[in-house]
N, C-alpha and C. Protein backbone atom coordinates (compact mmCIF):
# COMPACT_ATOMS: atom_id res chain seq x y z
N UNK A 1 21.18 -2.16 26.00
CA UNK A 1 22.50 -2.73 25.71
C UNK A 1 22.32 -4.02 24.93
N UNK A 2 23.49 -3.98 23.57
CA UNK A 2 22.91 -5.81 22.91
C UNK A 2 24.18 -5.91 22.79
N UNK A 3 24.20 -7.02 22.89
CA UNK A 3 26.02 -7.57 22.82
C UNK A 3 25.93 -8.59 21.27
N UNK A 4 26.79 -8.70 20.49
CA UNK A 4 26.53 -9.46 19.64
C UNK A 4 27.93 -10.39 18.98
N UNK A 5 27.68 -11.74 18.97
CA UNK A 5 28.40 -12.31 18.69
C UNK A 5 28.46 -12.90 17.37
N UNK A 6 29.79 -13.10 17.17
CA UNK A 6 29.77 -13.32 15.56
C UNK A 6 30.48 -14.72 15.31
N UNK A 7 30.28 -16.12 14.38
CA UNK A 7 31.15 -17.00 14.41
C UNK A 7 30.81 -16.99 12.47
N UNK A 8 31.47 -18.15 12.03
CA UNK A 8 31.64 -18.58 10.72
C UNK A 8 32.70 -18.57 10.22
N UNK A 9 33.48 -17.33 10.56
CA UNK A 9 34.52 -17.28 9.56
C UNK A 9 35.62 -18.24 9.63
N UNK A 10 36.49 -18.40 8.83
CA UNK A 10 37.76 -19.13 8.34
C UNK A 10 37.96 -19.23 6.68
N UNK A 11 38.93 -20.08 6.61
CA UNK A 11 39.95 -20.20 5.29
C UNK A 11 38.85 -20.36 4.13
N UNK A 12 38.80 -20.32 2.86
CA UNK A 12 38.03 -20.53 2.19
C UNK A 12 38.56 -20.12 0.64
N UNK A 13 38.52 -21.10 -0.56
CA UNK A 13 39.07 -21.24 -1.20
C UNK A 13 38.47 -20.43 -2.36
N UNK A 14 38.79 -19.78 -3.16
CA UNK A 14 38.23 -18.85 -4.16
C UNK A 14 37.01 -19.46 -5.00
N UNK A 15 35.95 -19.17 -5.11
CA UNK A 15 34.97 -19.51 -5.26
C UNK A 15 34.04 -20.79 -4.36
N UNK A 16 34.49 -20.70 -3.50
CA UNK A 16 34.01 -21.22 -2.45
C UNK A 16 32.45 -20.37 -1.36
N UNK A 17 32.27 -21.17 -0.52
CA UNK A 17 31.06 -20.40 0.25
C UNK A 17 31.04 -21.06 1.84
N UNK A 18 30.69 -19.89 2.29
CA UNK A 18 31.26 -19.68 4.22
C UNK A 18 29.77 -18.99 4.36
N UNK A 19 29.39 -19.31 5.28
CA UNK A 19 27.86 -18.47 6.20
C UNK A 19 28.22 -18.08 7.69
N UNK A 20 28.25 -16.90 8.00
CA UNK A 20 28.19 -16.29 9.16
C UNK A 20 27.57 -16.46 9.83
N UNK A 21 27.17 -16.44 11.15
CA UNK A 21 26.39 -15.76 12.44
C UNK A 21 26.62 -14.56 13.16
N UNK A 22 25.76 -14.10 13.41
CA UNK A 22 25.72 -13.03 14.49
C UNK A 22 24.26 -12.94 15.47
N UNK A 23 24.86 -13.70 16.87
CA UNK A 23 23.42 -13.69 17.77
C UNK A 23 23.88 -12.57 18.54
N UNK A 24 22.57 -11.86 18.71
CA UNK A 24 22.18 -10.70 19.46
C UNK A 24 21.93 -10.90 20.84
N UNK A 25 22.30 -10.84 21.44
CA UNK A 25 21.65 -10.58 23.19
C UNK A 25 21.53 -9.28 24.16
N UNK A 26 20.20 -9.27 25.17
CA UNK A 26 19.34 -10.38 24.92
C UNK A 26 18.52 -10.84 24.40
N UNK A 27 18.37 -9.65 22.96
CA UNK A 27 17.24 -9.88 22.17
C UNK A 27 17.38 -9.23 21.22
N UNK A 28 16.64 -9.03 19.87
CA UNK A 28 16.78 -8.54 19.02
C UNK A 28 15.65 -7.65 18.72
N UNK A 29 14.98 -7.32 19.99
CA UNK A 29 13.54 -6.77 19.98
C UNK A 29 13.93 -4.96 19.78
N UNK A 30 13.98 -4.28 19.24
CA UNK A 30 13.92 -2.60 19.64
C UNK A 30 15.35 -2.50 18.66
N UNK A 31 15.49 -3.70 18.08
CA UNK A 31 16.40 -3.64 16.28
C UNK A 31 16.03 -3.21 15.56
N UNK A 32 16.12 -2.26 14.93
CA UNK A 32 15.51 -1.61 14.04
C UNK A 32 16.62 -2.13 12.61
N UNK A 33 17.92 -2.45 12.62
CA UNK A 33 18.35 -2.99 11.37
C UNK A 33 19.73 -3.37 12.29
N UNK A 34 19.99 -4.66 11.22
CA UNK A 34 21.06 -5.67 11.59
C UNK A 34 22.00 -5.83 10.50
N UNK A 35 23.48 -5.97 10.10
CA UNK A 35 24.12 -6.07 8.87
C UNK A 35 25.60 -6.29 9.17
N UNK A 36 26.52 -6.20 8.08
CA UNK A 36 27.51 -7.21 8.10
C UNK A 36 28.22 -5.48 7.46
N UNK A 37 29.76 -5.76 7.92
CA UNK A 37 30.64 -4.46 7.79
C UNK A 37 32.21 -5.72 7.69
N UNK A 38 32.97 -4.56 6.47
CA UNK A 38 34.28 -5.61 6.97
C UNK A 38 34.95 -4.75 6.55
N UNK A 39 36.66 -5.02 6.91
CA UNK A 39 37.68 -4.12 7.30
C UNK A 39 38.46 -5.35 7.07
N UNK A 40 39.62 -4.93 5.55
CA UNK A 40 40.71 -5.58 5.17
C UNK A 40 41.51 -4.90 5.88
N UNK A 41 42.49 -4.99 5.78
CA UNK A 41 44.42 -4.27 6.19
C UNK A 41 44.66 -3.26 5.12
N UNK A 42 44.57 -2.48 6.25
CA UNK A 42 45.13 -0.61 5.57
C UNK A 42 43.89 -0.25 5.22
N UNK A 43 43.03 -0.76 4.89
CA UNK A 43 41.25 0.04 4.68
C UNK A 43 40.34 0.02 5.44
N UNK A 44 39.51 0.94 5.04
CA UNK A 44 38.40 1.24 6.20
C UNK A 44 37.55 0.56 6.20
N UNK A 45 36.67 0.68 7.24
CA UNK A 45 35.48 -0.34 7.54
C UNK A 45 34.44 -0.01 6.06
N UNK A 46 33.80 -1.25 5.37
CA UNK A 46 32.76 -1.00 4.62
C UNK A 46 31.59 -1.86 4.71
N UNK A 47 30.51 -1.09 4.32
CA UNK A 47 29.34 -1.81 4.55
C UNK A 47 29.09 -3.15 3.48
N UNK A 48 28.79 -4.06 3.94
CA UNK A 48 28.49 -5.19 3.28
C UNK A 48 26.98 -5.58 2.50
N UNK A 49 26.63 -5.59 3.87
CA UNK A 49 25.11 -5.88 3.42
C UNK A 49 24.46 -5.76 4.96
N UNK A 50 23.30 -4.95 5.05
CA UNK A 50 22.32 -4.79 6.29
C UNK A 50 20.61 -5.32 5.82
N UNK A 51 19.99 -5.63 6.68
CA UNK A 51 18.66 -6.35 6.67
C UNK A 51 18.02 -5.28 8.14
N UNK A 52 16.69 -4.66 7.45
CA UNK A 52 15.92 -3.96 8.26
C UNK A 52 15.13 -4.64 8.83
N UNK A 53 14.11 -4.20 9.70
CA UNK A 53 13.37 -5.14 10.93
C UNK A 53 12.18 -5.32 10.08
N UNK A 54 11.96 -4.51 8.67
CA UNK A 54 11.16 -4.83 8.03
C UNK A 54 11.17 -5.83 7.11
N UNK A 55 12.59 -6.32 6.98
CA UNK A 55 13.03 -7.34 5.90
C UNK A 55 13.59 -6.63 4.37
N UNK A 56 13.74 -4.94 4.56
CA UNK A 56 14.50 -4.62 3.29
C UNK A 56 15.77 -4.94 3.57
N UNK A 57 16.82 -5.47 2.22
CA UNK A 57 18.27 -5.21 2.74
C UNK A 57 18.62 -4.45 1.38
N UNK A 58 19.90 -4.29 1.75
CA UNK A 58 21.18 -2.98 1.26
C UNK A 58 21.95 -3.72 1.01
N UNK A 59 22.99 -4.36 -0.17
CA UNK A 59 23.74 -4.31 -0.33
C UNK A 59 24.73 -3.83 -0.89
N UNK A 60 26.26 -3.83 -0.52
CA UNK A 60 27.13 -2.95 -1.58
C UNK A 60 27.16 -3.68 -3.05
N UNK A 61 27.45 -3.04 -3.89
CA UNK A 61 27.40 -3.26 -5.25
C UNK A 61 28.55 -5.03 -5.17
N UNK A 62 29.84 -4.35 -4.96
CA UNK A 62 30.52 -5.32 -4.77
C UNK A 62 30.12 -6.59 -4.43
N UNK A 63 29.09 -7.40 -3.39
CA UNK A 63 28.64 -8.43 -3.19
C UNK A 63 27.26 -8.85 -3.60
N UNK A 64 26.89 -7.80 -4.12
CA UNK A 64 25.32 -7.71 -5.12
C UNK A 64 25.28 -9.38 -5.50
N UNK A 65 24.03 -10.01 -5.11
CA UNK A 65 24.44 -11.09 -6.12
C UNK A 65 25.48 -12.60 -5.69
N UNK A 66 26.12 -12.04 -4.99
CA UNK A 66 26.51 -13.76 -4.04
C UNK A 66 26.67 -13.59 -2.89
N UNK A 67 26.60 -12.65 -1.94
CA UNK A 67 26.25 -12.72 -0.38
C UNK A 67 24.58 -12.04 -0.19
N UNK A 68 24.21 -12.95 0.62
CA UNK A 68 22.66 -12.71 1.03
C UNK A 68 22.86 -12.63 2.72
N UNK A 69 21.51 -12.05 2.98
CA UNK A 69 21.56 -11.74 4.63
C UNK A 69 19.93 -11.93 5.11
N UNK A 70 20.30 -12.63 5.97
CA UNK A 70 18.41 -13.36 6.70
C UNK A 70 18.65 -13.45 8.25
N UNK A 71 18.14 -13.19 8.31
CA UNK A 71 17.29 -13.13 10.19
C UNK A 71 16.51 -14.30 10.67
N UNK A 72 16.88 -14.83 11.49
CA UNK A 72 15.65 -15.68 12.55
C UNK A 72 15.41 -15.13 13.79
N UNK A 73 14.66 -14.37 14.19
CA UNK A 73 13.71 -13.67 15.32
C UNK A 73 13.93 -14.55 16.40
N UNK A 74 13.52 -15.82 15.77
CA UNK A 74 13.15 -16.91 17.25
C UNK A 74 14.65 -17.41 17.70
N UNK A 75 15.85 -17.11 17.12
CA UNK A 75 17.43 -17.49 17.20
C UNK A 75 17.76 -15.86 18.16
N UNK A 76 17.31 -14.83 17.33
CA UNK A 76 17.99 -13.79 17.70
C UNK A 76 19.14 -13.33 16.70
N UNK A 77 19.43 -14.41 15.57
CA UNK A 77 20.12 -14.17 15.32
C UNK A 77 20.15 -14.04 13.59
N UNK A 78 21.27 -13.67 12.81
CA UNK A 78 21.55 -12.60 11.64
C UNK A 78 22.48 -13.80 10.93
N UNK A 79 21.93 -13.71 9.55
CA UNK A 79 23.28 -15.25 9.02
C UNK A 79 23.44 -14.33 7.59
N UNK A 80 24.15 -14.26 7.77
CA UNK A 80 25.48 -13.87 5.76
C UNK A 80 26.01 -14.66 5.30
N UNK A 81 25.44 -15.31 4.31
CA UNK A 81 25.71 -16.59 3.29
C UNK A 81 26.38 -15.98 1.86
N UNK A 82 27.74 -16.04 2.32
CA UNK A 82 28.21 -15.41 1.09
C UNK A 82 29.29 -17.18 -0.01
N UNK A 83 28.80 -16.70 -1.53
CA UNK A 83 28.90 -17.62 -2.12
C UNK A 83 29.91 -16.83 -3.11
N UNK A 84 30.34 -18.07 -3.83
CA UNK A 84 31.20 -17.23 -4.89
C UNK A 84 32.47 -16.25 -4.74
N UNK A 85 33.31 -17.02 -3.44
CA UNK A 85 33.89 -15.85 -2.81
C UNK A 85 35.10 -15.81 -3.73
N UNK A 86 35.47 -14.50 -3.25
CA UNK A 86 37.06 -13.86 -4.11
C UNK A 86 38.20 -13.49 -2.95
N UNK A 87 39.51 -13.49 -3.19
CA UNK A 87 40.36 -13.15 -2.62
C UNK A 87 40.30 -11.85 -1.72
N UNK A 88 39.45 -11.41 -3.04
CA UNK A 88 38.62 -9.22 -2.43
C UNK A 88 38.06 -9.37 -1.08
N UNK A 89 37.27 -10.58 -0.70
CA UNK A 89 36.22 -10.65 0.41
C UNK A 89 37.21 -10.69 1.52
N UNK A 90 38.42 -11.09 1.67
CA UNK A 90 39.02 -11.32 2.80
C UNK A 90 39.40 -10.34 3.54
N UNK A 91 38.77 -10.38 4.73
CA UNK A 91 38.73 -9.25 5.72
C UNK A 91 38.30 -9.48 6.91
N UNK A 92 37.98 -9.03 7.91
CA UNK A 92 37.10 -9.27 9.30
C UNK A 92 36.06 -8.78 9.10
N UNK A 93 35.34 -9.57 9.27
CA UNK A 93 33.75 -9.21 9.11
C UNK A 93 32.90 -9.19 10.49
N UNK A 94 32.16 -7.77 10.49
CA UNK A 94 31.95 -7.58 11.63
C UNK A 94 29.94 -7.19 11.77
N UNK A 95 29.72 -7.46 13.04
CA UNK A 95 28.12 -7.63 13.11
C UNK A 95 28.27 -6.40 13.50
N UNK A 96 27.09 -5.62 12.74
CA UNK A 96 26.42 -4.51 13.44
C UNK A 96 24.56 -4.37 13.53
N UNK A 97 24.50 -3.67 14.99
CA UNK A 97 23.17 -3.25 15.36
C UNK A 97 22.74 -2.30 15.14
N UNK A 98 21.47 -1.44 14.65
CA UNK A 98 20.82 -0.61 15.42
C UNK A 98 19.55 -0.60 16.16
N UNK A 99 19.86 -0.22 17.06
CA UNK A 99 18.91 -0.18 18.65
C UNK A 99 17.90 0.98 18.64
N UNK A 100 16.81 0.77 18.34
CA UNK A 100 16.02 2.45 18.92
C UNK A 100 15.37 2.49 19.98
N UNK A 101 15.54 3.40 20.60
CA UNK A 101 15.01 3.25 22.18
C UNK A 101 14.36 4.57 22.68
N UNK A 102 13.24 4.77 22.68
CA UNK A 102 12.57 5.97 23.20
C UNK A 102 12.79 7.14 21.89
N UNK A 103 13.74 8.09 21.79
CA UNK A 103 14.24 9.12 20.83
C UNK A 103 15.62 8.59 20.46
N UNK A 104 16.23 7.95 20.45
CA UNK A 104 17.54 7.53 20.53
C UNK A 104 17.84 6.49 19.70
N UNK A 105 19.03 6.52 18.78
CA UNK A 105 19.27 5.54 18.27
C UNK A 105 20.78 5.02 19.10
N UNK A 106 21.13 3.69 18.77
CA UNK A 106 21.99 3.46 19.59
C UNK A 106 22.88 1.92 18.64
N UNK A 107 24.47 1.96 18.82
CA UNK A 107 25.11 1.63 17.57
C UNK A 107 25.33 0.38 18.29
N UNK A 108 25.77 -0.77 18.00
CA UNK A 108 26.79 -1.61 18.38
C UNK A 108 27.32 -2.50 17.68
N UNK A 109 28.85 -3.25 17.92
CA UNK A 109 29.69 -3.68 17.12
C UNK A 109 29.71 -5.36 18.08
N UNK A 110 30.19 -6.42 16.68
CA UNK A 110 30.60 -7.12 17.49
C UNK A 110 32.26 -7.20 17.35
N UNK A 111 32.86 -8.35 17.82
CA UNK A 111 34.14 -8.48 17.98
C UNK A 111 35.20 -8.59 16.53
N UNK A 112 33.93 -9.11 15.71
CA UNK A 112 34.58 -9.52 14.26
C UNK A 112 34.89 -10.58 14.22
N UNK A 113 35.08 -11.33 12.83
CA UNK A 113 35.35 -12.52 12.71
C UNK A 113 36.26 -12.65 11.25
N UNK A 114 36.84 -13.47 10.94
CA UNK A 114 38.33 -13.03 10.19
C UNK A 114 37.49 -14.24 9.13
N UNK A 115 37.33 -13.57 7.55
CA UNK A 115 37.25 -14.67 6.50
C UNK A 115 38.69 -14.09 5.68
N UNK A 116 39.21 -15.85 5.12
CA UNK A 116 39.96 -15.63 4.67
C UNK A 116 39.59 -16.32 2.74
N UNK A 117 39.83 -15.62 1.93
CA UNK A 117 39.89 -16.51 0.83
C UNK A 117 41.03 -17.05 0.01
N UNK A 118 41.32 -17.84 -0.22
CA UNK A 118 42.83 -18.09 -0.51
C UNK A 118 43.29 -19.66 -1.04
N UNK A 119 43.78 -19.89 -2.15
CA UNK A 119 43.97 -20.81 -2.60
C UNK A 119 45.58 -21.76 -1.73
C-alpha cells in the first residue's frame, strides 16, 4: 500500500512557474515509476510526464520542454517543475504510482492538486 501526497499547486500567471510535490509513503522502494496526470473540466485524465526507477521519463508532447520531473529517494518524494505555463496547463494535477510486488503490478492515485493559470 503507498499513499501519496501531493502539494504546490495554486494561481499562477501565464508564463509563470509553480513546482509540485508528491511524497510517497512509506516508501518509494518496490516503485517501479512515478509521474504527474491532470484532468481539466469536461476532459479526461492525461498523462503529463512520468520518471522510471531507472531515471527514464515520458513526456506528453504538449509539456515537452517546460515541465521537468525528478525524484529524491532520500525525501521519498517526486517534484514537477513546470515553467512557462499557459492557461492550457490548468487543471488538477494528480500523483501517480506504480508498485511491483511479487507478479503484480499495483496503481495508486493521489488526491490531486488544482494549478491554476490565469492572468
Amino acid at each position: 500500500q503507498v499513499q501519496l501526497v501531493e502539494s504546490g499547486g495554486g494561481l499562477v500567471q501565464p508564463g509563470g512557474s509553480l513546482r509540485l510535490s508528491c511524497v510517497a509513503s512509506p516508501s518509494i522502494a518496490n516503485i517501479i515509476r512515478m509521474g504527474w496526470y491532470r484532468q481539466a473540466p469536461g476532459k479526461q485524465r492525461e498523462l503529463v510526464i512520468t520518471i522510471s526507477n531507472g531515471g527514464s521519463t515520458n513526456a506528453a508532447d504538449s509539456v515537452e520542454g517546460r515541465f521537468t520531473i525528478s525524484s529524491d529517494t532520500a525525501k521519498n518524494t517526486v517534484y514537477l517543475q513546470m515553467n512557462s505555463l499557459k492557461p492550457e496547463d490548468s487543471a488538477v494535477y494528480y500523483c501517480n504510482a506504480l508498485l511491483f510486488v511479487g507478479f503484480s503490478t499495483y496503481e495508486y492515485w493521489g488526491q490531486g492538486t488544482q494549478v491554476t493559470v490565469s492572468s
